[in-house]
Protein backbone atom coordinates (compact mmCIF):
# COMPACT_ATOMS: atom_id res chain seq x y z
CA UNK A 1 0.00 0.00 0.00
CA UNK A 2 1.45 3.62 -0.68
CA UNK A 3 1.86 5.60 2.53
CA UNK A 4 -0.93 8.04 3.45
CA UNK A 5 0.84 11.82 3.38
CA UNK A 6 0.52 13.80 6.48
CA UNK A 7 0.63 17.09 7.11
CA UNK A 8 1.44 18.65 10.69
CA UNK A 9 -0.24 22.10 11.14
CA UNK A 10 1.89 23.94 13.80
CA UNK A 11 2.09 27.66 14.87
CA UNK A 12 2.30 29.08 18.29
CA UNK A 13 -1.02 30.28 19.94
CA UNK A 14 -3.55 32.12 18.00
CA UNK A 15 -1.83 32.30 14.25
CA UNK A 16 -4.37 30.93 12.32
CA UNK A 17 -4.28 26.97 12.37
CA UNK A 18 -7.75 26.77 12.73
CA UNK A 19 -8.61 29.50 10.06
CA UNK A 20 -6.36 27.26 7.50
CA UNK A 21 -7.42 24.19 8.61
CA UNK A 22 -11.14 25.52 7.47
CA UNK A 23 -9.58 26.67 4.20
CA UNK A 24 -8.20 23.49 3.34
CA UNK A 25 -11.65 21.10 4.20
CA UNK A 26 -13.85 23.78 2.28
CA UNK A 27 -11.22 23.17 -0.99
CA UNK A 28 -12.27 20.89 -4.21
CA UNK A 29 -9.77 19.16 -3.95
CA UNK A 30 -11.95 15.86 -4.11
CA UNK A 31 -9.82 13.56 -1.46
CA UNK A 32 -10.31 11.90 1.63
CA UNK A 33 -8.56 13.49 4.70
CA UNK A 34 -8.84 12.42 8.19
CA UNK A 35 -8.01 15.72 10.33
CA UNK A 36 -6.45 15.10 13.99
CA UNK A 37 -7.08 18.20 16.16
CA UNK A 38 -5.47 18.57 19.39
CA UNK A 39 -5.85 21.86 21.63
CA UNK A 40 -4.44 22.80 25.27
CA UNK A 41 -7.08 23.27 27.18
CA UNK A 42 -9.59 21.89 29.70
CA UNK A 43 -13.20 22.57 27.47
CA UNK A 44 -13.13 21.72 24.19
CA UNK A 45 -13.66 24.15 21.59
CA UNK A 46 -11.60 23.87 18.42
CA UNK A 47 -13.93 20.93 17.45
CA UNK A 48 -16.63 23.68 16.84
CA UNK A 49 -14.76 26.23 15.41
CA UNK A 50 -13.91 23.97 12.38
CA UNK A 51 -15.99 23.78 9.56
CA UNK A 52 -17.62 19.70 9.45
CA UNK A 53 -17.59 19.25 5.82
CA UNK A 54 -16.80 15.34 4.40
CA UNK A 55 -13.90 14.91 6.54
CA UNK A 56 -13.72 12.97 9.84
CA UNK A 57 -12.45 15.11 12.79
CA UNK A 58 -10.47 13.32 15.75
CA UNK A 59 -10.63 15.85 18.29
CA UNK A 60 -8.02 15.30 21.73
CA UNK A 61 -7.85 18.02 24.24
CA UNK A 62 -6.78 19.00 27.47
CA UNK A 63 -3.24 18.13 26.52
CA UNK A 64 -0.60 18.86 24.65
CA UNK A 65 -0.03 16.61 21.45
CA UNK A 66 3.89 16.30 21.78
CA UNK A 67 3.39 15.23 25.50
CA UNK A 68 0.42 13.87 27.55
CA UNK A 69 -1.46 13.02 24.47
CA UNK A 70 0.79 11.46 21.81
CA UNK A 71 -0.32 8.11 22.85
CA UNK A 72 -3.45 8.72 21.33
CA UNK A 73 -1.84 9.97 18.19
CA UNK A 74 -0.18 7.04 17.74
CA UNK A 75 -3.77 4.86 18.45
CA UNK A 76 -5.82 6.97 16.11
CA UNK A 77 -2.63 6.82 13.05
CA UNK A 78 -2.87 2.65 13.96
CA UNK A 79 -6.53 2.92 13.66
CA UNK A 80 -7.06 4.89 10.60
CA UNK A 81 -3.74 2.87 8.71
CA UNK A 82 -6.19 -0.07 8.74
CA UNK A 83 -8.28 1.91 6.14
CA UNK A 84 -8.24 2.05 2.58
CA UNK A 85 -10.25 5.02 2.13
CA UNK A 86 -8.26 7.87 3.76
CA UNK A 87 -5.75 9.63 1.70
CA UNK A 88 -4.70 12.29 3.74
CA UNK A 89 -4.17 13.19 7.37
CA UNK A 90 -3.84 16.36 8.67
CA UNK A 91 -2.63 16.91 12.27
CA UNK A 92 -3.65 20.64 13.77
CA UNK A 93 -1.33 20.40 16.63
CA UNK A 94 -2.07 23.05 20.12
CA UNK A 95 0.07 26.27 19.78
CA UNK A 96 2.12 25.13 22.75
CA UNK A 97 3.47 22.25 20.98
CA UNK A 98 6.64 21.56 20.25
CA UNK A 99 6.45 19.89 16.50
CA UNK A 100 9.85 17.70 16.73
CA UNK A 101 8.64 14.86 18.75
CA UNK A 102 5.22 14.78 16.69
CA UNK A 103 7.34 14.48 13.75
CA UNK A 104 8.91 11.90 14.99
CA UNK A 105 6.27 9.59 15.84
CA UNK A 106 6.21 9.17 12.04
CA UNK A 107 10.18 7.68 12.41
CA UNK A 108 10.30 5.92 15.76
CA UNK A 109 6.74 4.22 15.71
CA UNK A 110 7.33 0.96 13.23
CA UNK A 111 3.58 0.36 12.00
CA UNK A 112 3.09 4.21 11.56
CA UNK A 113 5.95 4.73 9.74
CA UNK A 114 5.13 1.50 7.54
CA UNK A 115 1.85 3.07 6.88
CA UNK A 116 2.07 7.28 7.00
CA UNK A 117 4.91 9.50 4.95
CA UNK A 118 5.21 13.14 6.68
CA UNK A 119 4.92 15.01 3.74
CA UNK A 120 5.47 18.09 5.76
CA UNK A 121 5.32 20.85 8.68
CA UNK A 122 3.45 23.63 7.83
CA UNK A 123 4.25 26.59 10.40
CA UNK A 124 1.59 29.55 10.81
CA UNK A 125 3.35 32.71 12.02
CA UNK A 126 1.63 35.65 13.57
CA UNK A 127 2.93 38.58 12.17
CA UNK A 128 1.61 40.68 14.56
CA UNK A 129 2.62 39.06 18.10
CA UNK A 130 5.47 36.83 17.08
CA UNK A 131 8.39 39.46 18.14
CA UNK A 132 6.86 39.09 21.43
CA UNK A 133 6.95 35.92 22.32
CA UNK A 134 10.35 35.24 20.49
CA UNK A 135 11.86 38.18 22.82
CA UNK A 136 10.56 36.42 25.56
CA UNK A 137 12.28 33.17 24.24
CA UNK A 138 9.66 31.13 23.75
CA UNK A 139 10.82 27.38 22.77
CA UNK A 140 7.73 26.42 21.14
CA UNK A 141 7.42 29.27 18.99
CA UNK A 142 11.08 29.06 17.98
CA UNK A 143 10.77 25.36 17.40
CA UNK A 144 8.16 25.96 15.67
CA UNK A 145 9.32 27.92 13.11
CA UNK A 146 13.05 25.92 12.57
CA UNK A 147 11.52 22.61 11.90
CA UNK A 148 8.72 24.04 9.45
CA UNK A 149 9.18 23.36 5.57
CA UNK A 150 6.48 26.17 4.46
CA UNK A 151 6.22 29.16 6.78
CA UNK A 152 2.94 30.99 6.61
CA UNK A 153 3.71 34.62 7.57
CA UNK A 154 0.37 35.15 8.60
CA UNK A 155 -1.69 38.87 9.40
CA UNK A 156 0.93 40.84 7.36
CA UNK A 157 -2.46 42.75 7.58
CA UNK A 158 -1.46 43.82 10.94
CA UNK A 159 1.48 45.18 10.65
CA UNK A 160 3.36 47.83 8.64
CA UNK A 161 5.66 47.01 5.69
CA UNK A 162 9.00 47.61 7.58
CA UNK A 163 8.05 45.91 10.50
CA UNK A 164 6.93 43.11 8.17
CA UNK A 165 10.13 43.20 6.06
CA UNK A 166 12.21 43.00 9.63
CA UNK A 167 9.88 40.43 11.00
CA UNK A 168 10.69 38.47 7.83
CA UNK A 169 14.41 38.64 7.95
CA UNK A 170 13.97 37.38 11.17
CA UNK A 171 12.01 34.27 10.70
CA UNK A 172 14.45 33.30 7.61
CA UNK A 173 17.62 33.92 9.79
CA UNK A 174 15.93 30.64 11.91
CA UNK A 175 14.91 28.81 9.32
CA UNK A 176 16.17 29.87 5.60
CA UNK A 177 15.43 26.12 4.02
CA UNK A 178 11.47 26.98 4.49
CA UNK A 179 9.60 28.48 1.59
CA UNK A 180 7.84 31.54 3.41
CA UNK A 181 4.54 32.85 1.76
CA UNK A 182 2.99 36.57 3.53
CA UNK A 183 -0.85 35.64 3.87
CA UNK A 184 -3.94 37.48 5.56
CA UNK A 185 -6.55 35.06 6.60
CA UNK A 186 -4.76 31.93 5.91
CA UNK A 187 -5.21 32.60 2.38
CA UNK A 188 -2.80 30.16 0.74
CA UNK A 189 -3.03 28.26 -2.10
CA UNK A 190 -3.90 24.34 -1.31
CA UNK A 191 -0.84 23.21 -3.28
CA UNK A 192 1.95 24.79 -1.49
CA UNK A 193 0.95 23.05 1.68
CA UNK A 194 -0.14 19.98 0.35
CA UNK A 195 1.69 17.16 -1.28
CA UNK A 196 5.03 19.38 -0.62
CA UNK A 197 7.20 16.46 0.01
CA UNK A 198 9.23 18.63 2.04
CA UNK A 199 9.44 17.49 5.15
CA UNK A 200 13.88 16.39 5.13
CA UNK A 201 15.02 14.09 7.92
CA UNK A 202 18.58 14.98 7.17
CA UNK A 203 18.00 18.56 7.78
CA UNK A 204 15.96 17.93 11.01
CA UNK A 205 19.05 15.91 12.05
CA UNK A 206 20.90 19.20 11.61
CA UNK A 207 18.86 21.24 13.52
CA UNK A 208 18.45 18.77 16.38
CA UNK A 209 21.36 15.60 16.39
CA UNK A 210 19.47 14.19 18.50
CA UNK A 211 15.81 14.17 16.28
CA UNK A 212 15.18 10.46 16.56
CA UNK A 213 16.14 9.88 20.14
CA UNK A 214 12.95 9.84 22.36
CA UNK A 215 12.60 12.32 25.33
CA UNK A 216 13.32 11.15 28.92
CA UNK A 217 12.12 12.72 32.40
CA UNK A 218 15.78 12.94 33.31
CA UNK A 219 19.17 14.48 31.47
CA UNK A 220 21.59 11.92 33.07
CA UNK A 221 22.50 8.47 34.09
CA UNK A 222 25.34 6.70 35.53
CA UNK A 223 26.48 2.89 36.87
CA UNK A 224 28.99 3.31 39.40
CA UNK A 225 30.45 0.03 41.21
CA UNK A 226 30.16 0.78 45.03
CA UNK A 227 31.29 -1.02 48.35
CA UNK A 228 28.66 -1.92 51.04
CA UNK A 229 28.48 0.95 53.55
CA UNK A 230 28.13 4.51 52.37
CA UNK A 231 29.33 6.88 49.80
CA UNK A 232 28.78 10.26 49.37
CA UNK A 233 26.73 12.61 46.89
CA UNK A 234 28.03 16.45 46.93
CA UNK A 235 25.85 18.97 45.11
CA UNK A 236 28.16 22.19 44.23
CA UNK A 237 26.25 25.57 43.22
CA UNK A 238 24.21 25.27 40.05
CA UNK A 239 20.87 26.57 38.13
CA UNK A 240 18.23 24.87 40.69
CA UNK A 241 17.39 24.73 44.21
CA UNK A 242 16.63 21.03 43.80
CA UNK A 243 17.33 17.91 41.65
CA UNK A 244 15.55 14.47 41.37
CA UNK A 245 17.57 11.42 41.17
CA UNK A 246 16.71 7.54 41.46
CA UNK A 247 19.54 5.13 42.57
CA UNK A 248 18.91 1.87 42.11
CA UNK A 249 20.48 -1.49 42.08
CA UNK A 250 21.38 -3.53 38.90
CA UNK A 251 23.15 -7.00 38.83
CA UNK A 252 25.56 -6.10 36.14
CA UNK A 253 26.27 -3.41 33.31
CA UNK A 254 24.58 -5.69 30.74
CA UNK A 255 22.75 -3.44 28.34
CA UNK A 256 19.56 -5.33 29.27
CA UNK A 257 20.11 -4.70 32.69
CA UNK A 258 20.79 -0.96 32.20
CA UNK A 259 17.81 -0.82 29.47
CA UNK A 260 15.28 -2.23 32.56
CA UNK A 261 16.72 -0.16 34.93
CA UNK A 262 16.30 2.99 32.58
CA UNK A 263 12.98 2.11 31.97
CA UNK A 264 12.22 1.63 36.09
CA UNK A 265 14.16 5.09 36.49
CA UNK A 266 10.87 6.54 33.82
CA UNK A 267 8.20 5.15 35.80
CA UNK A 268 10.09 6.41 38.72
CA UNK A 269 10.42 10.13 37.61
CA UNK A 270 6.48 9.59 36.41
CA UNK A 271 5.29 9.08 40.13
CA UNK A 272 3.45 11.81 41.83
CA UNK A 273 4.93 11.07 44.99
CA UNK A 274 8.89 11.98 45.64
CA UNK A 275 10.61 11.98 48.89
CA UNK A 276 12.52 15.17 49.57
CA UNK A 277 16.06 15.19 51.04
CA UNK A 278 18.36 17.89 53.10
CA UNK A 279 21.64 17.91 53.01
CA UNK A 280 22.33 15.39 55.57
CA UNK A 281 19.59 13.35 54.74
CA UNK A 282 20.69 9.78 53.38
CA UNK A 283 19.76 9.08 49.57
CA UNK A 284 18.43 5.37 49.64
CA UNK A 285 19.15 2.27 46.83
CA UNK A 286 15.34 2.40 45.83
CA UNK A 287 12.48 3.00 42.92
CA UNK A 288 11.46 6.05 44.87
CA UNK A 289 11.85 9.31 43.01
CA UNK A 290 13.98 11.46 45.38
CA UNK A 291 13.89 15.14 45.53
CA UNK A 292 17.58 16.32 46.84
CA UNK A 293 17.36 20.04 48.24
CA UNK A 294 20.14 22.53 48.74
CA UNK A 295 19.64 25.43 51.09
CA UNK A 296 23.50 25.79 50.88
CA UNK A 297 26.65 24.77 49.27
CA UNK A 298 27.92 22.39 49.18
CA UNK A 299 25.14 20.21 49.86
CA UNK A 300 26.44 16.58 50.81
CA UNK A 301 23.84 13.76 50.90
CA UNK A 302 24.88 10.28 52.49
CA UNK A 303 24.36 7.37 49.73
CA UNK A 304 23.38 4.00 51.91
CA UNK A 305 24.59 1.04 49.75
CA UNK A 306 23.29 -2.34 51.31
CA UNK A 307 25.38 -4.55 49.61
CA UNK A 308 28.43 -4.55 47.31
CA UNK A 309 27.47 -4.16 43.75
CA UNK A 310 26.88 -1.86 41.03
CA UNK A 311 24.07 0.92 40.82
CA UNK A 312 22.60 3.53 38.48
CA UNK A 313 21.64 6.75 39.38
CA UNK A 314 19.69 8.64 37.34
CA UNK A 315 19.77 12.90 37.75
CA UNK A 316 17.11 15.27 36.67
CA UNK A 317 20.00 17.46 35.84
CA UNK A 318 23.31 16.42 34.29
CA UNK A 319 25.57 16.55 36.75
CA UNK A 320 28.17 18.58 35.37
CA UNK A 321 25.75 21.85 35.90
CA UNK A 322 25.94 21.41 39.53
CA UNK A 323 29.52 19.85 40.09
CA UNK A 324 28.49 16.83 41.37
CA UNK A 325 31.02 14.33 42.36
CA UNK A 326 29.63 10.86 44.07
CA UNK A 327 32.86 9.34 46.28
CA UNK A 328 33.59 6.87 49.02
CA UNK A 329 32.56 7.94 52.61
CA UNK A 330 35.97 8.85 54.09
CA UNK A 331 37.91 10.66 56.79
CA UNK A 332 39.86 12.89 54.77
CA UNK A 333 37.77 15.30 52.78
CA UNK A 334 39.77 14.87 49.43
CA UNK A 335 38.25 11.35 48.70
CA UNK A 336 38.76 11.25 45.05
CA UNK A 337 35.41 11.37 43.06
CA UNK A 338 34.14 7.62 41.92
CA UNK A 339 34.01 7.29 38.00
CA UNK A 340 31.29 5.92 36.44
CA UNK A 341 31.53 2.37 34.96
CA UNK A 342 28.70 3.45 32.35
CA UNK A 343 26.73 6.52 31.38
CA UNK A 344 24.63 7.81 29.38
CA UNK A 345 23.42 12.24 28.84
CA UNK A 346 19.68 11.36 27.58
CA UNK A 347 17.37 13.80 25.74
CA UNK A 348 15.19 15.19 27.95
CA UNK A 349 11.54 16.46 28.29
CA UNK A 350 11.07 19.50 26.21
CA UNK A 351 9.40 21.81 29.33
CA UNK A 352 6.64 24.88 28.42
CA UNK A 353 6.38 28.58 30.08
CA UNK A 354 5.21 27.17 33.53
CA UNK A 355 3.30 30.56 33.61
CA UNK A 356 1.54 29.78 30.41
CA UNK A 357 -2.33 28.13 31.55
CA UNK A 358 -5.21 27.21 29.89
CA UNK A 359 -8.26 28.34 32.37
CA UNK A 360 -11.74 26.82 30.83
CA UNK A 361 -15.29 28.09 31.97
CA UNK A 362 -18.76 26.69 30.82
CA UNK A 363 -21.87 28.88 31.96
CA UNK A 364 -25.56 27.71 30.98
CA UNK A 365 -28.16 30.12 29.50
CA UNK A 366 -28.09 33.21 27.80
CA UNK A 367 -25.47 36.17 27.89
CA UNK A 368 -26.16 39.68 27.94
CA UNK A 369 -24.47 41.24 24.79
CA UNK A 370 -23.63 44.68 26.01
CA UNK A 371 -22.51 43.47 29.19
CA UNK A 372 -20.51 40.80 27.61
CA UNK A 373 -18.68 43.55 25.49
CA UNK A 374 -18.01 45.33 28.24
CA UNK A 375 -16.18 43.14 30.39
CA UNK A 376 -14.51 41.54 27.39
CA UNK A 377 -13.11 45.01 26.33
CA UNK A 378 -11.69 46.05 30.19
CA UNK A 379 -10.18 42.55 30.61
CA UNK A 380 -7.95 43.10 27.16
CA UNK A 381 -7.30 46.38 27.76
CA UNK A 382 -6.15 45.30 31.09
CA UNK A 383 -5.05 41.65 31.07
CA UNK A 384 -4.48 41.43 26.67
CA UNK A 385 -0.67 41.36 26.88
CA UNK A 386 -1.30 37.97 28.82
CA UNK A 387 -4.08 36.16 27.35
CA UNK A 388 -2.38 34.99 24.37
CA UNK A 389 -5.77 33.04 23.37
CA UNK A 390 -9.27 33.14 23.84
CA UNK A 391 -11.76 30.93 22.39
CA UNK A 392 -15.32 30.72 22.94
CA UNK A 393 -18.31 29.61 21.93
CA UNK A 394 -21.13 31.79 23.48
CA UNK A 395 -25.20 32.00 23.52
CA UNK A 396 -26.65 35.47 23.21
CA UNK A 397 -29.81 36.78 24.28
CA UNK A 398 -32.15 37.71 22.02
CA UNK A 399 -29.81 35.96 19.01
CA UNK A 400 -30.83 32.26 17.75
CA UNK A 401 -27.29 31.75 16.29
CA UNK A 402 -24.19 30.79 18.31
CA UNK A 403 -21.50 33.71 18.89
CA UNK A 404 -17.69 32.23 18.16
CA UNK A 405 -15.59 34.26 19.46
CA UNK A 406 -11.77 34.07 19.01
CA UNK A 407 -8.93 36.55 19.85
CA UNK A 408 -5.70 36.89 20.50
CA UNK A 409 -4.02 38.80 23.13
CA UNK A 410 -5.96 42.40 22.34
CA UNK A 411 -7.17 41.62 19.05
CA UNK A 412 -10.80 39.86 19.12
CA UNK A 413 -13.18 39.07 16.49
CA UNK A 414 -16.69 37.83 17.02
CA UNK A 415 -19.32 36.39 14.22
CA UNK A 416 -22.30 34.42 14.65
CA UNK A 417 -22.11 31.06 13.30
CA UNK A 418 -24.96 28.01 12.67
CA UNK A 419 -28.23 28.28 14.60
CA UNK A 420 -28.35 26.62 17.69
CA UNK A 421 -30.20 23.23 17.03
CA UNK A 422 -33.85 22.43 18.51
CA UNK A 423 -32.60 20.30 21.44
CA UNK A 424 -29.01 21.51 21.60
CA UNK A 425 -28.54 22.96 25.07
CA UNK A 426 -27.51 26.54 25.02
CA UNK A 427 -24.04 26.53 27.00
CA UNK A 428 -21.72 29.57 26.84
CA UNK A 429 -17.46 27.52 26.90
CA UNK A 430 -14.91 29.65 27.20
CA UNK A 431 -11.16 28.97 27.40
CA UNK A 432 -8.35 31.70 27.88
CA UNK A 433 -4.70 30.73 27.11
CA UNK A 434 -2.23 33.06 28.83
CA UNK A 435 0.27 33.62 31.32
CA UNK A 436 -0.75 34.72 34.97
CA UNK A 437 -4.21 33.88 34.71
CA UNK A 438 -6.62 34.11 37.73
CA UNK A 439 -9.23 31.12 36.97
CA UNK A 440 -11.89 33.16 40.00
CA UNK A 441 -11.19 36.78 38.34
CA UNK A 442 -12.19 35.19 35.55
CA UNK A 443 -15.22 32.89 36.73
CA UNK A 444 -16.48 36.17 38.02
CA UNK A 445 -16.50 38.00 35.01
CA UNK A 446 -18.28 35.82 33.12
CA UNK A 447 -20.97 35.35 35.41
CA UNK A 448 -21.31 38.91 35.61
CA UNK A 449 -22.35 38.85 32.14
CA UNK A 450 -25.58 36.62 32.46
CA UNK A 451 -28.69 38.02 31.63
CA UNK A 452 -30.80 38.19 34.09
């Protein structure tokens, strides 16, 4: 069977996915696409905003594709490569995804990559807020951008021409093996996004050596051979506070051995539950995830080894960051650091803006337009720098049509869409996307706006 192409619609919050998506399932182009959506946040909403034509729509939410969720990528790719009537797939990933280890689902996953090609990474670039989140050195939006194959400089509307010209030179200094076409709307044509055969593994490999190796919850590992009795972990000065680490015993340095012990070390780091350490504090042989604290330097942390043997210990951190040396317990300060037998630097988890929340609000019955417009226009004239998103999908007195809403830090745009349907129940969702958002500011807002 020829591989089904697939096409990976990325672009950081609010540049248009959705509005392209739309474009593309409302084409002639007479084919059979399956479209995967996937947005961060806890209501779903892009499912309405896109248009149902022929296509079938696989909606995930409340997670991010390249993390939480990808294990229902893979299940839906496994499900629909058992069909011989799909000949297309597009993925519309959440703006907060990071589009390398999507792409490489398509490489590391055998029965996907038997039966899908990635034909390529289309990236949608908001020409008006871009600069600010690249400033503010934004991984997701610069990933974004480097791995794409077509760039879609997007609301060129928005901006003047020399801002747009700079803006430009800017995006091609990160990624100058793209083609870039300036749109407004998403207006593109359908055949430089699809069927591009662009997406290059070679050139991904450039960008990122380390493409094809999968992400770990930890940036270090080691085997060291220790005596029964007790070693000693120092912590020197280094970018954290804290560090988690799992030590655990293995039999031998087998690469089956260290391979199960890696993958205990995972499920490890996965726990909720972590047992935090002060210097002093003695760092057991164990599956527990340990949390080692340092309230000063240098922080030592007794290592209790039970028996004589080897062990791996696995770091949140790589080690060299904070100068840490593991050596014998020993009189004389100078003990000389133990070297390890084996180790390994892995890849680690790609992290997002910890500040950056998705806050989602559903409200029966009916809205009160002018109030509605009201608070909507103090909270982005206020609070629009922050909300980087906002999608809704709102029921307005005195209107038989639903209200989408979408907008994007303090640009908004609202237009009534279908009518609401005889025995469709008339909920008002709403879902920022921001930094610094206060979910009971926000809760009380919106019910402000209920009509009474």
């Amino acid at each position: 069977m020829k591989p089904i192409p697939v096409t990976v619609l990325t672009g950081f919050l609010g540049s248009g996915k959705t509005t392209l998506l739309n474009r593309i399932l409302t084409e002639r182009h007479g084919r059979k696409i399956a479209v995967i959506e996937n947005e961060f946040g806890e209501v779903g909403i892009d499912d309405q905003l896109v248009i149902h034509a022929d296509e079938e729509i696989f909606a995930m939410n409340n997670g991010c594709l390249c993390c939480t969720v990808r294990g229902d990528l893979i299940r839906i790719l496994q499900k629909l490569g058992k069909r011989s009537d799909i000949e297309a797939v597009l993925i519309e990933t959440t703006g907060l995804a990071d589009p390398a280890p999507v792409a490489q689902t398509f490489f590391t996953v055998p029965d996907v990559a038997e039966r899908f090609r990635l034909d390529g990474i289309v990236a949608l670039v908001d020409a008006r807020h871009v600069s600010q989140h690249l400033d503010e050195g934004s991984e997701e939006a610069q990933k974004q951008i480097a791995f794409a194959d077509v760039l879609l400089l997007n609301k060129t509307d928005l901006v003047g021409a020399d801002e747009l010209n700079a803006l430009e030179q800017r995006v091609r200094r990160m990624n100058g093996a793209a083609h870039l076409h300036r749109t407004v709307q998403a207006d593109v044509s359908i055949d430089r996004i699809l069927d591009i055969g662009g997406f290059n593994l070679e050139r991904a490999g450039e960008l990122d050596p380390r493409f094809l190796e999968p992400e770990y919850p930890f940036e270090w590992g080691g085997a060291f051979a220790l005596p029964k009795g007790t070693a000693e972990l120092t912590i020197r000065p280094g970018p954290d506070p804290e560090m988690d680490v799992v030590l655990l015993p293995i039999r031998d340095l087998d690469p089956e051995r260290l391979d199960a012990a890696r993958e205990v070390a995972v499920l490890s780091f996965s726990d909720e539950e972590v047992v935090v350490l002060r210097p002093g504090d003695a760092l057991l042989a164990t599956t527990e995830r340990q949390r080692l604290t340092f309230p000063e330097f240098p922080a030592h942390f007794p290592v209790r080894v039970p028996h004589d043997g080897h062990y791996a210990l696995f770091t949140q951190h790589h080690p060299s960051e904070f100068g840490a040396t593991l050596a014998p317990s020993s009189p004389s300060a100078d003990a000389p650091a133990l070297v390890p037998a084996w180790e390994h630097a892995f890849k680690p988890d790609h992290e997002h803006d910890d500040a950056v929340t998705s806050v989602g609000i559903t409200l029966r019955g009916e809205l009160d337009g002018e109030e509605l417009n009201r608070w909507l226009g103090t909270l982005l004239r206020v609070k629009g720098a922050d909300i980087f998103r906002a999608k809704d999908v709102l029921s307005i007195r005195g209107s038989s049509r639903r209200l989408l809403f979408q907008g994007v830090h303090m640009l908004f745009d609202g237009r009534f869409d279908r009518p609401w349907r005889p025995n469709e129940e008339r909920v008002n969702q709403f879902v920022f996307i921001g930094r610094n958002l206060d979910r009971e500011v926000l809760q009380r807002g919106f019910d402000s706006c209920l009509a009474i």
